[in-house]
Protein backbone atom coordinates (compact mmCIF):
# COMPACT_ATOMS: atom_id res chain seq x y z
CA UNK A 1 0.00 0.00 0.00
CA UNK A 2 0.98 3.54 -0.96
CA UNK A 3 1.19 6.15 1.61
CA UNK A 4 0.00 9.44 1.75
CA UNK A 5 3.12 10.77 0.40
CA UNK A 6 3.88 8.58 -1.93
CA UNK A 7 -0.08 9.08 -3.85
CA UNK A 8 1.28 12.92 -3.61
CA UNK A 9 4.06 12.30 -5.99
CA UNK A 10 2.89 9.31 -8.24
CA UNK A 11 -0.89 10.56 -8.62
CA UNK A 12 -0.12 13.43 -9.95
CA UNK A 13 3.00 11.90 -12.21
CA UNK A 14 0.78 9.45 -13.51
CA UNK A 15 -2.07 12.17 -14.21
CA UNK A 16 0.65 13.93 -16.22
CA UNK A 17 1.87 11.40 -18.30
CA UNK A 18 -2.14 10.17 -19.22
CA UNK A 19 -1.65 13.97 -20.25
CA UNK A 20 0.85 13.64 -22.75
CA UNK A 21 -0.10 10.74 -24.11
CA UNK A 22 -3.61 12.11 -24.90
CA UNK A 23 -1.93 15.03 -26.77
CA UNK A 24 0.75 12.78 -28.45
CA UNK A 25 -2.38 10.76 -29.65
CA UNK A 26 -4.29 13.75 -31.07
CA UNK A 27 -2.87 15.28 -34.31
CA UNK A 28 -5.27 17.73 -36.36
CA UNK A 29 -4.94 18.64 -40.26
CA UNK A 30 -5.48 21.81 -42.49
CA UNK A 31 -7.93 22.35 -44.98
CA UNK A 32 -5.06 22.89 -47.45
CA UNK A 33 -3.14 19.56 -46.20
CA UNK A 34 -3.07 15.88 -45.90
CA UNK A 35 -1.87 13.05 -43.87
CA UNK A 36 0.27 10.83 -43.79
CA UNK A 37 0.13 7.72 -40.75
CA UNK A 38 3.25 5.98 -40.27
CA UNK A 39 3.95 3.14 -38.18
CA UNK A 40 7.31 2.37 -37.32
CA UNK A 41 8.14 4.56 -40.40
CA UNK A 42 5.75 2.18 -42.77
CA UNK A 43 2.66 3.89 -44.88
CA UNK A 44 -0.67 2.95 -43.04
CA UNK A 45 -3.37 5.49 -44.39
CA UNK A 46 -3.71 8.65 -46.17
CA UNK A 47 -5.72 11.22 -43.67
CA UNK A 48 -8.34 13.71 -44.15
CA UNK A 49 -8.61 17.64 -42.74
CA UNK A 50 -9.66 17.57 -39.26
CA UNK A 51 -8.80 15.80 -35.73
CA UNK A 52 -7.39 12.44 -36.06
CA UNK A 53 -5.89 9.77 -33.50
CA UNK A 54 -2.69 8.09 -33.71
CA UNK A 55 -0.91 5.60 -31.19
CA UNK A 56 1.97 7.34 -29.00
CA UNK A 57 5.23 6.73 -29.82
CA UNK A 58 4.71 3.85 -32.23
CA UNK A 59 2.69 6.11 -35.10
CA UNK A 60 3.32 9.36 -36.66
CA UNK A 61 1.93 12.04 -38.82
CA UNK A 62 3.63 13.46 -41.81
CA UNK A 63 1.59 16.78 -43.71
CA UNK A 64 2.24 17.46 -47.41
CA UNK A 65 0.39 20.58 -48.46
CA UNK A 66 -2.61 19.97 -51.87
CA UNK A 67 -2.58 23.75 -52.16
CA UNK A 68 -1.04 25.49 -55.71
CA UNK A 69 2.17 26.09 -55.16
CA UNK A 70 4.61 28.13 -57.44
CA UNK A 71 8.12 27.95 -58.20
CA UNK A 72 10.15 30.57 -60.07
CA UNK A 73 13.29 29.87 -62.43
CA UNK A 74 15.58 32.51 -63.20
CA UNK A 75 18.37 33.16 -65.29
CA UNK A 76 18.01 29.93 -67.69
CA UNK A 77 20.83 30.13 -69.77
CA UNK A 78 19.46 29.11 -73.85
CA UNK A 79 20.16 29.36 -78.03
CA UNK A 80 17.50 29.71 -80.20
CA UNK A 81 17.28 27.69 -83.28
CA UNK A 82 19.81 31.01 -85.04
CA UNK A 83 22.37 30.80 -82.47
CA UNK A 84 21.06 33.64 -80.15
CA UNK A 85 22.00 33.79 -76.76
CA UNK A 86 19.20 34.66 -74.53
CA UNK A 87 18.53 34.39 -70.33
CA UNK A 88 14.78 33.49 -70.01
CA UNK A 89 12.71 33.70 -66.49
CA UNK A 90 9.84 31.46 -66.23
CA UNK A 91 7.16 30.37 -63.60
CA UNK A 92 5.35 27.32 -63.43
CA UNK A 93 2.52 26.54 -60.86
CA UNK A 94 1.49 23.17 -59.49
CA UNK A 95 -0.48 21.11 -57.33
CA UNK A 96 -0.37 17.70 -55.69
CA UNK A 97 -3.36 15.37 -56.06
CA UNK A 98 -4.82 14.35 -52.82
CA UNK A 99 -4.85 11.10 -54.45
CA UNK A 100 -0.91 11.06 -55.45
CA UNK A 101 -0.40 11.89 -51.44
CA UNK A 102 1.14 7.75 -51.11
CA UNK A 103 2.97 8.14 -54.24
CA UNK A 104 4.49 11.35 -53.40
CA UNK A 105 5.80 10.16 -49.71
CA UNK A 106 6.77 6.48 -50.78
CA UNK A 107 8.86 8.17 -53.97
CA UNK A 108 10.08 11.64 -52.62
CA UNK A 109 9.23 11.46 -48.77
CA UNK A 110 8.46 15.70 -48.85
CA UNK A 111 6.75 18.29 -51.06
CA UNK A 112 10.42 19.60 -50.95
CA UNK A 113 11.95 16.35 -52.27
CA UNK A 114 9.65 16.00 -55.45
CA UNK A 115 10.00 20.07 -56.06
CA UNK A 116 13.48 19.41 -55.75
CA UNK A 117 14.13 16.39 -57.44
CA UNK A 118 10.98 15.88 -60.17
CA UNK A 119 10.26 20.07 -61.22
CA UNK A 120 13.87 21.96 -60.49
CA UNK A 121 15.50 19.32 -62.83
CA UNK A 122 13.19 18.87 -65.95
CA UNK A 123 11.93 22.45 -66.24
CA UNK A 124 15.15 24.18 -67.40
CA UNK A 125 16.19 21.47 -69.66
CA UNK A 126 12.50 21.39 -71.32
CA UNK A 127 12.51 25.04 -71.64
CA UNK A 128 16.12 24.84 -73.09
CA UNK A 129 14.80 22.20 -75.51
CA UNK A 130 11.50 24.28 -76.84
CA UNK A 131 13.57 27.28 -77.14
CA UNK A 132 15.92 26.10 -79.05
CA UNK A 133 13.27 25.21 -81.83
CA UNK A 134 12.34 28.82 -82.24
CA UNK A 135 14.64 31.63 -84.28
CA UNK A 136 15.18 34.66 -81.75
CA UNK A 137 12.32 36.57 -83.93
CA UNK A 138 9.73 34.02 -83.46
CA UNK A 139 9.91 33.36 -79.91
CA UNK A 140 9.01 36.96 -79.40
CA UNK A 141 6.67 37.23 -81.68
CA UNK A 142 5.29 33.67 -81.24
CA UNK A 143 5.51 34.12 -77.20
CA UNK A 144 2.05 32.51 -76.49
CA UNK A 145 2.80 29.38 -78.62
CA UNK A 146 6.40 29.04 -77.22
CA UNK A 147 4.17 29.09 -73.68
CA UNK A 148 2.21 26.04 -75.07
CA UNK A 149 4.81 24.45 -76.50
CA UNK A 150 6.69 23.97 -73.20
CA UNK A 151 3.51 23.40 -71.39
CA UNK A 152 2.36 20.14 -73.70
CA UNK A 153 6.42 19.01 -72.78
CA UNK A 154 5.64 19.45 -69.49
CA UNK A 155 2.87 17.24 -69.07
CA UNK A 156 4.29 14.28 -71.00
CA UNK A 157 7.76 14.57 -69.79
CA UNK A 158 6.61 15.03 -65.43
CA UNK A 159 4.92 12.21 -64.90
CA UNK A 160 4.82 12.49 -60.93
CA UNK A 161 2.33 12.91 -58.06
CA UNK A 162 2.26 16.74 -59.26
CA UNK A 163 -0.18 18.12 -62.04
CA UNK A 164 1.40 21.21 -63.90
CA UNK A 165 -1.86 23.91 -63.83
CA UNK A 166 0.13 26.74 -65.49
CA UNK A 167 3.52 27.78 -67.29
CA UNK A 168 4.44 31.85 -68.11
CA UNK A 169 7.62 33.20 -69.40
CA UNK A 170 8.47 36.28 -67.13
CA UNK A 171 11.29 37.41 -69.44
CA UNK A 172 13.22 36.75 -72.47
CA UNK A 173 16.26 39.05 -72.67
CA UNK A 174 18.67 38.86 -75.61
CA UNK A 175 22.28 40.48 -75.82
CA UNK A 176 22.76 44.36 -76.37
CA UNK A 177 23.64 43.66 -79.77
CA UNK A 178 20.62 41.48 -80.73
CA UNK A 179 18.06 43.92 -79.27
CA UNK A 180 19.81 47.03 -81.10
CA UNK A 181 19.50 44.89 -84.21
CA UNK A 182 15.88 43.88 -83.21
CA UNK A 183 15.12 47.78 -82.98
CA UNK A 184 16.55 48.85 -86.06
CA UNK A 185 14.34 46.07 -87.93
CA UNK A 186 11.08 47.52 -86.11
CA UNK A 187 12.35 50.99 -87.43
CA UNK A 188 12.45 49.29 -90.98
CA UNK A 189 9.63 47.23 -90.95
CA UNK A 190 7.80 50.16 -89.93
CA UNK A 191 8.87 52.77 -92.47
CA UNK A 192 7.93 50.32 -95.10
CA UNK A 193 4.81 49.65 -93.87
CA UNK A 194 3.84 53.50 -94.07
CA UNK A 195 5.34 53.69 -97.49
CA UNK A 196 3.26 51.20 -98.53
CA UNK A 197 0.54 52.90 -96.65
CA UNK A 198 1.30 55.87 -98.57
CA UNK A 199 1.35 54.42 -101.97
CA UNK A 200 -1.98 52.55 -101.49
CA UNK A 201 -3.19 56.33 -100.58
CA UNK A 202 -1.80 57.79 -103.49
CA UNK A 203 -2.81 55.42 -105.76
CA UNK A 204 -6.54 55.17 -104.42
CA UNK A 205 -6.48 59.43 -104.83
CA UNK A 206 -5.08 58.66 -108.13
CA UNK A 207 -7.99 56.36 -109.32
CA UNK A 208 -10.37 58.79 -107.77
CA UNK A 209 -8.68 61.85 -109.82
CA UNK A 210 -9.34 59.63 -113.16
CA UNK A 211 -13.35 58.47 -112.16
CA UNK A 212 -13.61 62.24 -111.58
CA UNK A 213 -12.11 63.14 -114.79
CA UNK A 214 -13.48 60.44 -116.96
CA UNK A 215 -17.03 61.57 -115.28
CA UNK A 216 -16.28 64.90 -116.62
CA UNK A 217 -15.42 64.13 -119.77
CA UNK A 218 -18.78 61.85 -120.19
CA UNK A 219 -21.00 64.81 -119.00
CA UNK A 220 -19.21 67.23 -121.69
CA UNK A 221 -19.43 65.15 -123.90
CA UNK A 222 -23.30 64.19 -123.67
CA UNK A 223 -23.67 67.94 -123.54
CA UNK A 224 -21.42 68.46 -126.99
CA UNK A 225 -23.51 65.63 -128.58
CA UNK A 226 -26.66 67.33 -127.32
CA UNK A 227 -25.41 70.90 -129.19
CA UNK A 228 -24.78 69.63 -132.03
CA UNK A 229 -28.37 67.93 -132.55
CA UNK A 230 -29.88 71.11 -131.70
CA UNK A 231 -27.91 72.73 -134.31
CA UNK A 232 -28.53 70.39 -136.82
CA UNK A 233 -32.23 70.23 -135.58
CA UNK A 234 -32.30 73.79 -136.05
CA UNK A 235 -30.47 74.10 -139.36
CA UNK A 236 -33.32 71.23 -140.92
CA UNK A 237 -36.02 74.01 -139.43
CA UNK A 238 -34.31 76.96 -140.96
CA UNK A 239 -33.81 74.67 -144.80
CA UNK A 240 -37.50 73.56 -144.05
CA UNK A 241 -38.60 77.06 -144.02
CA UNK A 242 -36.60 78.65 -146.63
CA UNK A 243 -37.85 75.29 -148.73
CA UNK A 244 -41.22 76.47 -147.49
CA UNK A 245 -40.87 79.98 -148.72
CA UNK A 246 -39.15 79.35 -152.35
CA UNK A 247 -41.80 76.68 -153.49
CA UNK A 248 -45.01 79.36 -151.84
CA UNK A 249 -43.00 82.10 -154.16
CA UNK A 250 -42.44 79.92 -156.87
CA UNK A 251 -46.13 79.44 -156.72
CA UNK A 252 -47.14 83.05 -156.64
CA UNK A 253 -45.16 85.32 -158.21
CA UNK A 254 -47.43 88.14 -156.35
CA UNK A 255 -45.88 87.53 -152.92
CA UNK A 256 -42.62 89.35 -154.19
CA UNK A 257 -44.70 92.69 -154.29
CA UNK A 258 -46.64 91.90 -151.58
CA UNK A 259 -43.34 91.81 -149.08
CA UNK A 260 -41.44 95.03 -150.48
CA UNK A 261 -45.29 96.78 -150.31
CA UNK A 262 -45.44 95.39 -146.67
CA UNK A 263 -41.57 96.19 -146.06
CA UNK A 264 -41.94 99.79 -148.00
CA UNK A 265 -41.62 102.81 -146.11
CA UNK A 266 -43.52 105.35 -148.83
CA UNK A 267 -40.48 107.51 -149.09
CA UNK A 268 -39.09 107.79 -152.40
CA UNK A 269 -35.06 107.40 -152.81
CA UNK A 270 -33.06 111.07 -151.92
CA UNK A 271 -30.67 110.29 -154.90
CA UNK A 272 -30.96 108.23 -157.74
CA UNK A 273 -28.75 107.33 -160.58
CA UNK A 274 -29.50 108.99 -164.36
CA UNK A 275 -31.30 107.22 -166.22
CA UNK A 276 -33.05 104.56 -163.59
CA UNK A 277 -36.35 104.19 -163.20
CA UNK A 278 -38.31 105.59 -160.25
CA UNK A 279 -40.25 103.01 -158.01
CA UNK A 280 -43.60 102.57 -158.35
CA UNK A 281 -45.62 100.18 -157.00
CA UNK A 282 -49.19 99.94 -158.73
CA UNK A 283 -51.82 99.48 -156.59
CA UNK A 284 -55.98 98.14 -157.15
């Protein structure tokens, strides 16, 4: 039998170490997270967010983080396809399955291990490799397709517990030289593009300047051709009447003194030459 000093010490020992081994057996996990329940260092179970029980001592928990993650590579030294040197920054964000969790512990023991060993190694060389099949001109004007290029490598050549969501080139930066040359091509490209702009201007203006004319020269011409049958329409009235006017004299010879009665004035000349006769005109 214990005595009363001896319950002093041991009760409360014992009540401490019932303590500890409650809280060694309660473990809880994040939203964001997942378990992993080793015994004696050997996979058991995969465990979901919340609180969870384990056996002191002999079991453990292990977290690897589901949540996106994102890992930046700078500095990637690369040749395109025409021998230009170029440093290229990229970004690539991932995620692990909750269902890879087993296959990520039992192959790289840590989220670290996998980034370290699976992403950090094949990124570089695949971005290396796509590069390379692109002159320096294309993979800046082709950016977007360079982007998707290296993305479709990604996902056949990373075959891990990790699914690649998303792959961006920060930067692409060339030599001093290069860009210069790049610059002065721009310059170029655009000066021809506004003399071309310019010719297409001129000769539009040009073809407008020769409907305008050719418009002209249709309306004077419609009004020359409508002159001349007026004329002519008013010559044929003018033959018609002299016509008219010979055949009514030839008719009546009394129409001749008629008109120089009608046109007469009933002066007689102020002069006249020896010899001529004086006007008369008889009358009824």
């Amino acid at each position: 039998m214990l005595n009363r000093n001896q319950k002093k010490i041991i009760i409360p020992a014992l009540s401490f170490i019932v303590l500890i081994l409650i809280l060694c057996s309660c473990y809880t996990i994040d939203e964001g997270e997942r378990g992993v329940l080793l015994r004696y260092g050997k996979f058991v179970k995969t465990t979901e967010p919340g609180l969870g029980f384990k056996i002191p001592f002999i079991e453990k928990i292990e977290k690897i983080s589901i949540q996106k993650h994102t890992m930046v590579f700078e500095k990637i030294q690369s040749y395109s396809r025409d021998q230009q040197p170029a440093t290229i920054s990229v970004s690539v964000n991932f995620h692990v399955p909750s269902s890879e969790i087993r296959r990520l512990y039992t192959s790289y023991l840590t989220l670290d291990g996998m980034k370290e060993r699976l992403i950090a190694r094949k990124i570089p060389a695949q971005v290396e490799i796509v590069f390379g099949q692109y002159t320096a001109i294309s993979a800046v004007q082709n950016r977007q397709k360079m982007v998707q290029d290296v993305q479709e490598a990604l996902g056949t050549i990373i075959t891990g517990p990790v699914v690649i969501d998303s792959f961006q080139i920060e930067n692409i930066s060339f030599s001093a030289d290069y860009e210069n040359s790049i610059e002065d091509r721009m310059k170029a490209e655009v000066a021809i593009a506004t003399h071309k702009q310019n010719l297409e201007t001129a000769k539009i203006e040009a073809q407008i300047a020769v409907t305008q004319a050719q418009a002209q020269a249709d309306s004077q011409l419609v009004a020359a051709k409508a002159e001349a049958n007026s004329i002519k329409l008013k010559g044929a009235a003018e033959a018609e009447v002299i016509r008219l006017r010979g055949e009514a004299l030839r008719k009546n010879p009394e129409l001749i003194r008629l008109t120089t009665a009608e046109q007469w004035d009933g002066k007689l000349p102020k002069t006249m030459i020896p010899g001529g006769s004086v006007p008369f005109i008889s009358t009824k």
